[in-house]
N, C-alpha and C. Protein backbone atom coordinates (compact mmCIF):
# COMPACT_ATOMS: atom_id res chain seq x y z
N UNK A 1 83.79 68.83 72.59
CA UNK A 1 84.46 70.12 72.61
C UNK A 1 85.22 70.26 73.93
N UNK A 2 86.48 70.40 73.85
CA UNK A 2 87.48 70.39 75.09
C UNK A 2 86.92 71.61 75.28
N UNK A 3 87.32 71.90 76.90
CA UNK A 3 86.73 72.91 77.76
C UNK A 3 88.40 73.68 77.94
N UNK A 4 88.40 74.98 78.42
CA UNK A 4 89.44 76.19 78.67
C UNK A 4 90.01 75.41 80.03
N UNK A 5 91.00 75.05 80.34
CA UNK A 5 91.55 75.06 81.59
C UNK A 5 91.93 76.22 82.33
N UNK A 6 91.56 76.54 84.17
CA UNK A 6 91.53 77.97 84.53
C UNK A 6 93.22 77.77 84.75
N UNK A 7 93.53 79.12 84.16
CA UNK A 7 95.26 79.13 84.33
C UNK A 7 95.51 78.85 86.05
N UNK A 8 96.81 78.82 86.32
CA UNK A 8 97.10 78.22 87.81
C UNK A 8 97.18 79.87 88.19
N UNK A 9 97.48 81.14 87.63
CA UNK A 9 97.61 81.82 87.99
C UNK A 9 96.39 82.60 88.49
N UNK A 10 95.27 82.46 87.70
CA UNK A 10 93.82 82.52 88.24
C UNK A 10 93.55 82.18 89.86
N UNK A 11 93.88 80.94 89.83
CA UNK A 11 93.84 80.15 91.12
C UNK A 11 94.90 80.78 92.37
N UNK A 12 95.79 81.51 92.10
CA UNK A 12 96.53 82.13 92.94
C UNK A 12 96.25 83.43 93.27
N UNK A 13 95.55 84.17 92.02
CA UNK A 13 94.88 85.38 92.69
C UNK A 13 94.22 85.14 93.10
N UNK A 14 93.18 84.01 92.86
CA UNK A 14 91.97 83.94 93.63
C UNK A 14 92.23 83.71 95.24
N UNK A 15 93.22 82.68 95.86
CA UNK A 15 93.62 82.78 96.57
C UNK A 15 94.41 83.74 97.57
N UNK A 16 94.63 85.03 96.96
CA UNK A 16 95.42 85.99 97.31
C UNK A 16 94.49 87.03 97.69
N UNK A 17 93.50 86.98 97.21
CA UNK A 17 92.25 88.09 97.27
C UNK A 17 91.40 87.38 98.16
N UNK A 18 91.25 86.07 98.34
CA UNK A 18 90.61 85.50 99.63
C UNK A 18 91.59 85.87 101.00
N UNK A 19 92.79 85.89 101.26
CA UNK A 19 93.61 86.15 101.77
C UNK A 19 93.37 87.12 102.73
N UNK A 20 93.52 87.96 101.78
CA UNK A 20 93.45 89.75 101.82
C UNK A 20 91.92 89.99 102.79
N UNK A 21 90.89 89.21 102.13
CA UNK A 21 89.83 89.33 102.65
C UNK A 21 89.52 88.52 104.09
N UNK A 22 90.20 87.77 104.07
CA UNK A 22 89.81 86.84 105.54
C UNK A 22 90.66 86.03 106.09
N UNK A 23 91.62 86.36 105.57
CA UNK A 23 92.99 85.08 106.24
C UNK A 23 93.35 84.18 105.65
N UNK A 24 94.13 83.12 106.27
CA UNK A 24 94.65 82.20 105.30
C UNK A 24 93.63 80.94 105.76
N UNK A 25 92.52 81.24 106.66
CA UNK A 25 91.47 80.07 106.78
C UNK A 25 90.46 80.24 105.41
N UNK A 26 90.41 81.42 105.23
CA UNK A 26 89.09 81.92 103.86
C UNK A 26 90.10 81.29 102.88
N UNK A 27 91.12 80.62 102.36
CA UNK A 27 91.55 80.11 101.44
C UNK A 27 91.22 78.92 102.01
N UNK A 28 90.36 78.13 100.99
CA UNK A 28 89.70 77.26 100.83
C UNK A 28 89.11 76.43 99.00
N UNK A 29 90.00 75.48 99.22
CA UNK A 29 89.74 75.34 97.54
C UNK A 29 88.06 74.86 97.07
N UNK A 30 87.53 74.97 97.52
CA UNK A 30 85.76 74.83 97.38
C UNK A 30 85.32 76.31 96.97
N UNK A 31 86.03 77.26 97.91
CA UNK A 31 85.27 78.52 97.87
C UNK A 31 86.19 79.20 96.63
N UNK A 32 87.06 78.71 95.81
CA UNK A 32 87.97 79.34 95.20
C UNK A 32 87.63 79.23 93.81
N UNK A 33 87.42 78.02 93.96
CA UNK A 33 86.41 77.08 92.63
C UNK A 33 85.28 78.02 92.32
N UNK A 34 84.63 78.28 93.33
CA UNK A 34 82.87 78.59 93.28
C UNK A 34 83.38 80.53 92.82
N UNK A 35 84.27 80.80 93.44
CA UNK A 35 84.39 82.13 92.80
C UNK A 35 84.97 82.12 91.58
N UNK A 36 85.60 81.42 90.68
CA UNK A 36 85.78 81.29 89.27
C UNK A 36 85.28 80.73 88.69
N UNK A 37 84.12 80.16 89.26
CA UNK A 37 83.02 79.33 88.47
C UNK A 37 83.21 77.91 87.80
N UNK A 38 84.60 77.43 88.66
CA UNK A 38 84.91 76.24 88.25
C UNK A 38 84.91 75.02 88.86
N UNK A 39 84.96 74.14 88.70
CA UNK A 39 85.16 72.67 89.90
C UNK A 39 86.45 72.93 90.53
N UNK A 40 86.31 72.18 91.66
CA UNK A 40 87.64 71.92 92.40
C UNK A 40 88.54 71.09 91.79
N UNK A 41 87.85 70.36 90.28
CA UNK A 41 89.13 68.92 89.97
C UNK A 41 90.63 69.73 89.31
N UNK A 42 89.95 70.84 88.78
CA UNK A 42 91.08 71.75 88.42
C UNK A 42 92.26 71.77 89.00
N UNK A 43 92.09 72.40 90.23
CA UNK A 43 92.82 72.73 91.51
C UNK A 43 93.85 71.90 90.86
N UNK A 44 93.93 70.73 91.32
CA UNK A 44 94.38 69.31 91.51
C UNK A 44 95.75 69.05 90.04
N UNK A 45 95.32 69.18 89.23
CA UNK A 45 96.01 69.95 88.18
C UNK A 45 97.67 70.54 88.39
N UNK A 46 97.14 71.87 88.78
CA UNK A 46 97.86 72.55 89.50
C UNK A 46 98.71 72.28 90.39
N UNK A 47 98.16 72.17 92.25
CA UNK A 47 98.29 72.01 93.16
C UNK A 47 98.39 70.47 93.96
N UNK A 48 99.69 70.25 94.62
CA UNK A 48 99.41 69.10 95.05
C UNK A 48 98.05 69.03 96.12
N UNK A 49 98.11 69.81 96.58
CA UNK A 49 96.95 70.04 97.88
C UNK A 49 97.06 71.85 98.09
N UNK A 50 96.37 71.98 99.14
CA UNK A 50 96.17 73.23 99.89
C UNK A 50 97.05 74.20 100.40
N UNK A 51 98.31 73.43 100.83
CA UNK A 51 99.63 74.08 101.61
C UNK A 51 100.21 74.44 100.62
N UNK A 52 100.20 73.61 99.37
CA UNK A 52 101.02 74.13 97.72
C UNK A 52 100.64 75.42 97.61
N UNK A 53 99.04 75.48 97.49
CA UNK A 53 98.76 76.83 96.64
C UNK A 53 98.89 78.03 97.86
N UNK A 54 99.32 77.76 99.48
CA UNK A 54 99.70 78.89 99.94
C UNK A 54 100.49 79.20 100.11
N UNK A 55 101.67 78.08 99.65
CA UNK A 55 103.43 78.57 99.57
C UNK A 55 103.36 79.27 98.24
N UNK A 56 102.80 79.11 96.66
CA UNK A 56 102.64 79.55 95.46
C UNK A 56 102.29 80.93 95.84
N UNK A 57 101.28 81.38 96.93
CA UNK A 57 100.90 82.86 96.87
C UNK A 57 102.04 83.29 97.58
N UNK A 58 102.61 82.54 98.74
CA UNK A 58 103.54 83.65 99.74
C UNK A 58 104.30 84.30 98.43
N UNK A 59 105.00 82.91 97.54
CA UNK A 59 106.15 83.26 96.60
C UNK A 59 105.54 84.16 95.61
N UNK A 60 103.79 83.98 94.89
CA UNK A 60 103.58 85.80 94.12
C UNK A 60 103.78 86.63 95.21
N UNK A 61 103.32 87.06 95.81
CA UNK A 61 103.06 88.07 97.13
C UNK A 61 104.60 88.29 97.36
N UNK A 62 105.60 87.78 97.44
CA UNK A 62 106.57 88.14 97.35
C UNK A 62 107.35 88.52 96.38
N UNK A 63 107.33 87.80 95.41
CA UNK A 63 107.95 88.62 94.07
C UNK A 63 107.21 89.48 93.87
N UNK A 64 105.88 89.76 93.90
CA UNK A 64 104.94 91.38 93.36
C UNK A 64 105.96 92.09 94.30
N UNK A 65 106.02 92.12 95.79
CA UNK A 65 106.25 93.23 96.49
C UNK A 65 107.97 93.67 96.82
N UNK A 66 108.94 92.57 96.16
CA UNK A 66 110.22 93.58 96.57
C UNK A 66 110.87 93.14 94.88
N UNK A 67 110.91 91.81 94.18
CA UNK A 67 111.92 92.37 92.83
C UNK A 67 111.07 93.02 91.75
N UNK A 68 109.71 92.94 92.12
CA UNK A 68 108.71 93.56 90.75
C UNK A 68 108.28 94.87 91.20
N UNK A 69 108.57 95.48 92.72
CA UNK A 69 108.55 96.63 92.59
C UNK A 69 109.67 97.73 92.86
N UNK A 70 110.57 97.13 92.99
CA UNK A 70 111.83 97.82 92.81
C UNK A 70 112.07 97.78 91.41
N UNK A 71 112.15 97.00 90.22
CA UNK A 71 112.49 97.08 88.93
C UNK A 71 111.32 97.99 88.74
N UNK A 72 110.14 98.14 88.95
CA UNK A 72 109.48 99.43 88.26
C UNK A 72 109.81 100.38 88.74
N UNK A 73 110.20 100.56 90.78
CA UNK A 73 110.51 102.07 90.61
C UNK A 73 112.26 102.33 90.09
N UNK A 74 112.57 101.53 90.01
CA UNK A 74 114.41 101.88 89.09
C UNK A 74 113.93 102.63 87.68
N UNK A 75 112.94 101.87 87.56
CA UNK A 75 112.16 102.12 85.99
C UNK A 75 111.95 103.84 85.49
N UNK A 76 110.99 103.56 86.44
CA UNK A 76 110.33 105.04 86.91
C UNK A 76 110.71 106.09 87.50
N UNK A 77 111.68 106.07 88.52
CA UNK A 77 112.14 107.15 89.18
C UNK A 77 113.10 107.67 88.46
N UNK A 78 114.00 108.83 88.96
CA UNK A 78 114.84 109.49 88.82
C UNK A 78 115.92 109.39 89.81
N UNK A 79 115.46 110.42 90.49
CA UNK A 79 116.20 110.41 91.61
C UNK A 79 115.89 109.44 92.65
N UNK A 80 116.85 108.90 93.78
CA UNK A 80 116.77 107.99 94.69
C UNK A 80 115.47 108.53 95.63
N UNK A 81 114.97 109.52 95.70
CA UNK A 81 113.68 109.96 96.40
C UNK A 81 112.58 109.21 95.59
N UNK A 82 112.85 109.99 94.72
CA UNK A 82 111.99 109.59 93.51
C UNK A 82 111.56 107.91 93.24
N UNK A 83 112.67 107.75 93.28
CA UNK A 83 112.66 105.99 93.39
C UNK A 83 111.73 105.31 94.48
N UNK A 84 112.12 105.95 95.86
CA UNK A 84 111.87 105.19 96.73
C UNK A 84 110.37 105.88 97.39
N UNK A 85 109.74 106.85 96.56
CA UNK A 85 108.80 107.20 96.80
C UNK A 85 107.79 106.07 95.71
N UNK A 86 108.17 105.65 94.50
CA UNK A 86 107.38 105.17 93.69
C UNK A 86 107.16 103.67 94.19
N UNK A 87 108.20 103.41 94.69
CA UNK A 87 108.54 101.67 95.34
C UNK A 87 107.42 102.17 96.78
N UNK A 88 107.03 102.94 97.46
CA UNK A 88 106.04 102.83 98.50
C UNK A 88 104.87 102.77 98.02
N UNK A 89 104.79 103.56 96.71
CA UNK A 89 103.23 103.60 96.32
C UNK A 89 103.07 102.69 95.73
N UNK A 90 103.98 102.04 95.05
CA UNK A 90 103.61 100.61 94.95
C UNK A 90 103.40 99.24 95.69
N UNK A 91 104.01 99.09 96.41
CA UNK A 91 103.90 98.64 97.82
C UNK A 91 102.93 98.64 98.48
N UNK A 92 102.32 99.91 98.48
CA UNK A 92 100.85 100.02 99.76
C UNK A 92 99.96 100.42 98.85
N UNK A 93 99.90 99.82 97.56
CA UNK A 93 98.94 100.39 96.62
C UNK A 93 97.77 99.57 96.93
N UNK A 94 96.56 99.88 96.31
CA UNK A 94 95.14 98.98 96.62
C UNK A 94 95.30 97.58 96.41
N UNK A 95 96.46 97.34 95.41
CA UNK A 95 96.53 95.96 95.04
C UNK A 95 96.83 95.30 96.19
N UNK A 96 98.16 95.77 96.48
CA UNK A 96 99.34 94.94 97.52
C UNK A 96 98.89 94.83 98.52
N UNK A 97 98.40 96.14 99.82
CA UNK A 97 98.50 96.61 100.77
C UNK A 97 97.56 95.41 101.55
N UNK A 98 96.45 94.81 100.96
CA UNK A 98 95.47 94.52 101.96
C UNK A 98 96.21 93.00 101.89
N UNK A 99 97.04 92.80 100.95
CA UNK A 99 97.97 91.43 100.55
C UNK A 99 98.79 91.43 101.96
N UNK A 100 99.78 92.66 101.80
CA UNK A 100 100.93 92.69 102.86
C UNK A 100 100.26 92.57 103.98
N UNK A 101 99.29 93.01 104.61
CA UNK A 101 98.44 93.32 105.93
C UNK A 101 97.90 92.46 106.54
N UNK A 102 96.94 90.95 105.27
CA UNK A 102 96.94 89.99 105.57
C UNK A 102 98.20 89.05 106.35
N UNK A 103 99.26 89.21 105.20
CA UNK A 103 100.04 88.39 105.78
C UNK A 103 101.11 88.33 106.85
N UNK A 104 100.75 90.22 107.43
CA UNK A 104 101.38 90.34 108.59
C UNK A 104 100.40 89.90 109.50
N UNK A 105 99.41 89.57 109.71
CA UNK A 105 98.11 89.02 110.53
C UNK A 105 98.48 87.68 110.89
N UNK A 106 98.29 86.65 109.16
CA UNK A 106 99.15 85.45 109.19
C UNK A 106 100.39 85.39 110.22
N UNK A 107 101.60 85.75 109.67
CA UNK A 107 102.67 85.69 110.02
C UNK A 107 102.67 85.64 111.81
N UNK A 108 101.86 86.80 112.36
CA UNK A 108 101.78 86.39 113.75
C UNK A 108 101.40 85.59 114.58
N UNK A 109 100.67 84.23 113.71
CA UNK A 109 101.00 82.71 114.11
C UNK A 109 100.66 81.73 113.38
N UNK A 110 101.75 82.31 112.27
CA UNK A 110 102.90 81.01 112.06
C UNK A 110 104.48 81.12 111.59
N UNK A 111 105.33 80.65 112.34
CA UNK A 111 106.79 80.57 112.76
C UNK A 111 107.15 80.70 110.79
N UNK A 112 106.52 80.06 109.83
CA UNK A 112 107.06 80.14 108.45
C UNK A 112 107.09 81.25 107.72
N UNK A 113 105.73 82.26 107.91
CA UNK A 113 105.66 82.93 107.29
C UNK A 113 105.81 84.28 108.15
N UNK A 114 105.86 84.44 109.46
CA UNK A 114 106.65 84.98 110.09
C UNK A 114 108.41 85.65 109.36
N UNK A 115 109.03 84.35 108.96
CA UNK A 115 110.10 84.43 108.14
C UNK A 115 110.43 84.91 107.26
N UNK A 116 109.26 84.30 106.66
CA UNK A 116 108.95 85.26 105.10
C UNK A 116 108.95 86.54 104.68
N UNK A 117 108.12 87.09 106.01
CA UNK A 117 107.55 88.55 106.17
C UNK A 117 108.75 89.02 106.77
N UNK A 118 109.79 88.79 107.29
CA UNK A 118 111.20 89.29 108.01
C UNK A 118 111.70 89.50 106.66
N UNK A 119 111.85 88.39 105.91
CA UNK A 119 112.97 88.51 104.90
C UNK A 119 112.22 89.88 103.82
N UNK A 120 111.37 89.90 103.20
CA UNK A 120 110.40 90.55 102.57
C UNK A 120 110.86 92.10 103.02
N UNK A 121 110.77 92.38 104.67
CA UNK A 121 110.89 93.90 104.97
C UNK A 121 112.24 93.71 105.54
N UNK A 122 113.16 92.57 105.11
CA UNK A 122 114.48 93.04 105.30
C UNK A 122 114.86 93.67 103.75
N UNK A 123 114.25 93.39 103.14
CA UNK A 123 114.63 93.94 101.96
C UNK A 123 113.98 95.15 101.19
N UNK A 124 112.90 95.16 102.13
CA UNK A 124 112.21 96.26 101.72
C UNK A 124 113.47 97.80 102.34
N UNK A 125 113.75 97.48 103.56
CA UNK A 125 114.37 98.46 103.85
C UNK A 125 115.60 98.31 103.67
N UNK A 126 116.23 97.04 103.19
CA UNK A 126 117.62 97.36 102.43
C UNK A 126 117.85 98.10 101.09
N UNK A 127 116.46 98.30 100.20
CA UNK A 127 116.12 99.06 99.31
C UNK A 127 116.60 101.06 99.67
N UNK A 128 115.84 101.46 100.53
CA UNK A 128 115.69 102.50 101.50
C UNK A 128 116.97 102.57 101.93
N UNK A 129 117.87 101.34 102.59
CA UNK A 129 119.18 101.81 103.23
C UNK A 129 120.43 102.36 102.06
N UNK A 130 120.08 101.31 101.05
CA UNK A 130 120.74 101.58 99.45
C UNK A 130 120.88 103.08 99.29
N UNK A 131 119.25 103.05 98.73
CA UNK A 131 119.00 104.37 98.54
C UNK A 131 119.69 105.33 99.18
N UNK A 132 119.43 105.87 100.08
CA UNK A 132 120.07 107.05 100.62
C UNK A 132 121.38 106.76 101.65
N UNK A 133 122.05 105.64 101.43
CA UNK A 133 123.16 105.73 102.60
C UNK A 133 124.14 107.10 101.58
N UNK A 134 124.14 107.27 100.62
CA UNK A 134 125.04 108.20 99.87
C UNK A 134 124.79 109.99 101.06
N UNK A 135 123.54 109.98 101.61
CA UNK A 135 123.37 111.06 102.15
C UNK A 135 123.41 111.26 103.39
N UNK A 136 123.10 109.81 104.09
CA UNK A 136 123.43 109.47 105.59
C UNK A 136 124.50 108.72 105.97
N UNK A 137 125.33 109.08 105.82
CA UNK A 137 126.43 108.20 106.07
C UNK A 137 126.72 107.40 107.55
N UNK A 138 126.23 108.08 108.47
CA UNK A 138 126.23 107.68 110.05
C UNK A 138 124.84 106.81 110.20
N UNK A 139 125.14 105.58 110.47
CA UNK A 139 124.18 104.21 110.64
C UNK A 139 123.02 104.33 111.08
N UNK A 140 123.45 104.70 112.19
CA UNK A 140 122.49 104.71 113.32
C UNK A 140 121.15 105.59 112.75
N UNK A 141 121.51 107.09 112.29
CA UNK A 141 120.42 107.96 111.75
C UNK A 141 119.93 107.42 110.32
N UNK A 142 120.77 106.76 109.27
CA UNK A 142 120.47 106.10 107.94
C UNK A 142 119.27 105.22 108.59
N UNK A 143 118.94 104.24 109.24
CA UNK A 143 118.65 103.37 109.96
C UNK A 143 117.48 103.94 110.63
N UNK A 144 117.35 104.98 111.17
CA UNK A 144 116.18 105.30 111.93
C UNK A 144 115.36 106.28 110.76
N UNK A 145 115.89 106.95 109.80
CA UNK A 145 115.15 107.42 108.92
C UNK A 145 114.31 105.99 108.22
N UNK A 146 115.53 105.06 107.90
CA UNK A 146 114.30 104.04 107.16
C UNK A 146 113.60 103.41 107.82
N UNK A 147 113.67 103.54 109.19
CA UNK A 147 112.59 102.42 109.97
C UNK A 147 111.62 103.22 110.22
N UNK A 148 111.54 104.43 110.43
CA UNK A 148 110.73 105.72 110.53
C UNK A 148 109.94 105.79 109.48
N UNK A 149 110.13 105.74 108.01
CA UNK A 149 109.09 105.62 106.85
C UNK A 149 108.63 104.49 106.84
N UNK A 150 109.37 102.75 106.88
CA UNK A 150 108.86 102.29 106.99
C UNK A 150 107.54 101.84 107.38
N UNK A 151 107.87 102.57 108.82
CA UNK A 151 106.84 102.22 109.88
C UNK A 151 105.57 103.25 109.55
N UNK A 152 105.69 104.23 109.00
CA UNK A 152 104.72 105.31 108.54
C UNK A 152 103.83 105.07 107.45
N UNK A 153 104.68 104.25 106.86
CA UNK A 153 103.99 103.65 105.22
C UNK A 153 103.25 102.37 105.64
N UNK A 154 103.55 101.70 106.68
CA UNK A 154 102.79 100.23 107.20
C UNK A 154 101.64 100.75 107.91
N UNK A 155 101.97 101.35 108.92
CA UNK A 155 100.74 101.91 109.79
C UNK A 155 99.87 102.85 109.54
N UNK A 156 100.42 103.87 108.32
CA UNK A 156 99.64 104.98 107.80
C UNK A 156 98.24 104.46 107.65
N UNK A 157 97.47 103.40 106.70
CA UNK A 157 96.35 103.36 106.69
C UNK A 157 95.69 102.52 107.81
N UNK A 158 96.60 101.95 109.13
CA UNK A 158 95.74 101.71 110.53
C UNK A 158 95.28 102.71 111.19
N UNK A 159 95.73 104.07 111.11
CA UNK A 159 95.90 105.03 112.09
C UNK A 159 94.75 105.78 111.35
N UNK A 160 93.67 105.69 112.52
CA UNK A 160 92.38 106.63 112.01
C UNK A 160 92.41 107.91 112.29
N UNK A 161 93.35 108.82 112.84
CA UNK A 161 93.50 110.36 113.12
C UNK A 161 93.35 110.99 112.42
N UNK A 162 92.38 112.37 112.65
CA UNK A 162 92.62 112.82 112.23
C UNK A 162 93.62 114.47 112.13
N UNK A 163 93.55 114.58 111.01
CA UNK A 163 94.43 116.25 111.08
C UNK A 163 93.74 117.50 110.58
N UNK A 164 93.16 118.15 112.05
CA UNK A 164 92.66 119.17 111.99
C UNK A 164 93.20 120.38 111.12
N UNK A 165 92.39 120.70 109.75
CA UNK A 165 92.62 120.85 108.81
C UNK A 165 93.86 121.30 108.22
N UNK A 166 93.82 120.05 107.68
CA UNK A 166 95.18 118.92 106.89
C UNK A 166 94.43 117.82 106.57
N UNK A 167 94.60 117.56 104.71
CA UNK A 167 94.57 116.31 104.72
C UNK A 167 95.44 115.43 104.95
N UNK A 168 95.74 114.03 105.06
CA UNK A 168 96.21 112.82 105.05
C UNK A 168 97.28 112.76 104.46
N UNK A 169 96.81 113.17 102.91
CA UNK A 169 98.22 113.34 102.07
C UNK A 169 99.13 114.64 102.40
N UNK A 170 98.66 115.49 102.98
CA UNK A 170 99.18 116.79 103.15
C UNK A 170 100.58 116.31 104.66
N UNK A 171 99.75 116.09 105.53
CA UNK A 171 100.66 114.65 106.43
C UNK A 171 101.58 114.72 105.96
N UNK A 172 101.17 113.03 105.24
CA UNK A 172 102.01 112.33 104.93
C UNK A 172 103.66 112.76 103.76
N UNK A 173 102.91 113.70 102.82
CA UNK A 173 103.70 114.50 101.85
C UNK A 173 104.95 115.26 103.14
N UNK A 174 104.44 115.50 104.25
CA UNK A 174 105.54 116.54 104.85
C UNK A 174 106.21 115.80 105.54
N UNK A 175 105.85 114.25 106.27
CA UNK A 175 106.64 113.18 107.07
C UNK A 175 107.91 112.89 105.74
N UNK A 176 107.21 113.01 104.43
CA UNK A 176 108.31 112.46 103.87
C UNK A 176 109.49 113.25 103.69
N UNK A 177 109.23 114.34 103.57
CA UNK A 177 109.93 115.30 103.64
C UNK A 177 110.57 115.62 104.62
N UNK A 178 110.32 115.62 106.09
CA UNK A 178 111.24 115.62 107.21
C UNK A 178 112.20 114.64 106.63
N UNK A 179 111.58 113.32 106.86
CA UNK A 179 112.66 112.62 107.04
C UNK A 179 113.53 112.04 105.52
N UNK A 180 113.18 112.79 104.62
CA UNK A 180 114.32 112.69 103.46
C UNK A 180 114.26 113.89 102.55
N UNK A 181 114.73 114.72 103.22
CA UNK A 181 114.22 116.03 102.65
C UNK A 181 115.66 115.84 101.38
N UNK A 182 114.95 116.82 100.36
CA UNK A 182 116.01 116.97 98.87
C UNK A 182 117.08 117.82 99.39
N UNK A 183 118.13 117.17 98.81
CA UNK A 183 119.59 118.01 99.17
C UNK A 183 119.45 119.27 98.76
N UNK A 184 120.29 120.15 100.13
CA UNK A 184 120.00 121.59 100.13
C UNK A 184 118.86 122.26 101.03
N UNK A 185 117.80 121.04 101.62
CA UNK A 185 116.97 121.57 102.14
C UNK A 185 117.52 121.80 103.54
């Protein structure tokens, strides 16, 4: 009786969720195996070696986070707020966030994925510059509004402060609003 082969995509979340959890040293094809309950000959299958299956995650980890979540919030939104509010919560959602966070950890030493992570939030905020250059027309402020959320939506869950009564979302709901408030406001 032939046995189920574990899809390669198995093997890349698994790797992506080791990631998330401990770096790109906790990716380890022994420990990846043992969490899907399979042998390592699998792997092999798949993967030429080890460096394969962590260029395979940069490239999910990158398509999840700028063309698969911009086509849902185009999907989903309405308005360009709207849009670019759904593209953050997708972005820093439980899935992604501890993904992206890892690999800004990564990225700060090594020169490749360093790159990666440039190109990734060059596009994250060419999304954002899209979006609203129709309302900012002068660069400089288009430009500091999106590096301003950016930076609010990356660091929001480092920053342990709190807000004497205010929640978090209450915050965060009004940062967004400063800085892209609905026309007319």
């Amino acid at each position: 009786m032939a046995t189920a082969r574990t899809p390669r995509q198995a093997w890349i979340d698994a790797g992506l969720r080791a990631l998330a959890a401990g770096g790109p040293d906790a990716v380890r094809i022994e420990s990846l195996a043992r969490a899907l309950g399979v042998t390592k000959g699998g792997f092999y299958g798949y993967f030429a070696d080890r460096n394969t299956l962590l260029a395979e995650m940069l490239d999910d980890w990158e398509r999840r986070s700028v063309p698969d979540v911009i086509a849902q919030a185009e999907r989903e939104g309405d308005s360009a707020l709207d849009k670019t509010k759904r593209a953050a919560e997708l972005t820093f959602s439980d899935d992604l966030l501890p993904i992206d966070l890892a690999v800004r950890d990564w990225a700060r030493r090594d020169p490749e994925v360093a790159e990666r992570l440039r190109r990734v939030d060059n596009e994250r905020i060419g999304y954002l510059r899209r979006s609203f250059a129709d309302r900012y027309p002068d660069s400089v402020e288009l430009e500091a509004r999106c590096l301003l959320a950016f930076s609010a939506a990356i660091a929001g869950d480092l920053i342990a402060a709190d807000h004497p009564g205010h929640t978090r979302q209450e915050i965060t709901q009004r940062a967004a609003e400063l800085l892209f408030p609905k026309p007319g406001d």
